[in-house]
Protein backbone atom coordinates (compact mmCIF):
# COMPACT_ATOMS: atom_id res chain seq x y z
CA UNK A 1 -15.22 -28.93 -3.36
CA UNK A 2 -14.35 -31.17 -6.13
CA UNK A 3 -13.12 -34.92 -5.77
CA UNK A 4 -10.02 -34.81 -7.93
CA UNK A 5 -7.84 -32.67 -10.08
CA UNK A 6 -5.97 -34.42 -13.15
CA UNK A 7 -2.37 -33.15 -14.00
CA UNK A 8 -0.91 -35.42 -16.73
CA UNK A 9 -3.07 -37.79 -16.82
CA UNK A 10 -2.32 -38.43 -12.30
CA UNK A 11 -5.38 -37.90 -10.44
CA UNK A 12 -4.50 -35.43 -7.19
CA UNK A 13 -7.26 -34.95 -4.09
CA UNK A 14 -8.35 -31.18 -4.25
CA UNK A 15 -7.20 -30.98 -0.99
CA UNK A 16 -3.66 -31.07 -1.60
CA UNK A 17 -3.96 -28.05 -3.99
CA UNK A 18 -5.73 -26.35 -1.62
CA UNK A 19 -3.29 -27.10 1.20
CA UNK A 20 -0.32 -25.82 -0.80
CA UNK A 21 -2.12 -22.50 -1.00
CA UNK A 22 -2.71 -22.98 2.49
CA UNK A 23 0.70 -22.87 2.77
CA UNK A 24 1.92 -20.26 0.57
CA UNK A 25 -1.00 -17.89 2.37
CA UNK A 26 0.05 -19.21 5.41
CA UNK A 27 3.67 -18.09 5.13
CA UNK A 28 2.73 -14.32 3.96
CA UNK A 29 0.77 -13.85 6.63
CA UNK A 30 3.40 -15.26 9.49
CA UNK A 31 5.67 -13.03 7.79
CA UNK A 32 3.10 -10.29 8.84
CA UNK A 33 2.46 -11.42 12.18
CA UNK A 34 6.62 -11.97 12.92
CA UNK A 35 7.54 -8.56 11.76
CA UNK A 36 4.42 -6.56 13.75
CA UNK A 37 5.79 -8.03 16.30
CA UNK A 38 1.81 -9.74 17.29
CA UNK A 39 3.34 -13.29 18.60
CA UNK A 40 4.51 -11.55 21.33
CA UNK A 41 0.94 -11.59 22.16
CA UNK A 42 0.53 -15.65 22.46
CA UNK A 43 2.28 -17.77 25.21
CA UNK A 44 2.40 -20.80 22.65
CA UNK A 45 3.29 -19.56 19.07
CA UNK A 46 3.02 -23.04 17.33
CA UNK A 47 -0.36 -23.45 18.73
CA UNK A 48 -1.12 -20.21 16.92
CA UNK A 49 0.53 -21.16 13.73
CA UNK A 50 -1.92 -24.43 13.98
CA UNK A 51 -5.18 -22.65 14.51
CA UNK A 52 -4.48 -20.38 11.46
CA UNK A 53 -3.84 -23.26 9.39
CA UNK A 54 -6.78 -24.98 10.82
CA UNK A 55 -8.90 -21.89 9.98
CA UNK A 56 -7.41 -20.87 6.29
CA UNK A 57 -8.01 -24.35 5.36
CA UNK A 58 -11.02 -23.78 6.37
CA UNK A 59 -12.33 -20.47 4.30
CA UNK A 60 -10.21 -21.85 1.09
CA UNK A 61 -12.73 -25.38 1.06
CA UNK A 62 -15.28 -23.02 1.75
CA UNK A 63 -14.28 -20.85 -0.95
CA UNK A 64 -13.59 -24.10 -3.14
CA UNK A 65 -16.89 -25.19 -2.74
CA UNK A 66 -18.94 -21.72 -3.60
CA UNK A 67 -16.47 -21.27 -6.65
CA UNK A 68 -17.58 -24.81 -8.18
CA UNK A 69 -21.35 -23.58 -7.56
CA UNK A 70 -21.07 -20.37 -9.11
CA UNK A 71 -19.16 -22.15 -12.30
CA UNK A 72 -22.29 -24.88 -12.77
């Protein structure tokens, strides 16, 4: 994972890019889980919602960082 992305000239943390796709993947796939009906599964759905966040952050640094290796 890079340090920092510029966009016009203001330096942003990688991280925050990488959290709004997070986000965006995030949001499909609770979409996906709402409408197959597979909360219904889990006593505590925001816990849920937390540990896939926690773990798609996860796999999109990972991602981040073999991308930047594979570029150099």
């Amino acid at each position: 994972m890079s340090g920092e992305v510029s966009v016009g000239g203001v330096y942003f943390p990688t991280l925050v890019f990488i959290g709004i796709i997070d986000l965006v993947i995030f949001s499909f796939f609770s979409s996906l889980m709402s409408i197959f009906g597979i909360y219904r599964f889990f006593a505590h759905r925001p816990l849920v919602d937390v540990a896939i966040l926690v773990v798609l952050m996860g796999i999109l640094v990972e991602f981040s960082s073999h991308l930047k290796a594979a570029m150099l």
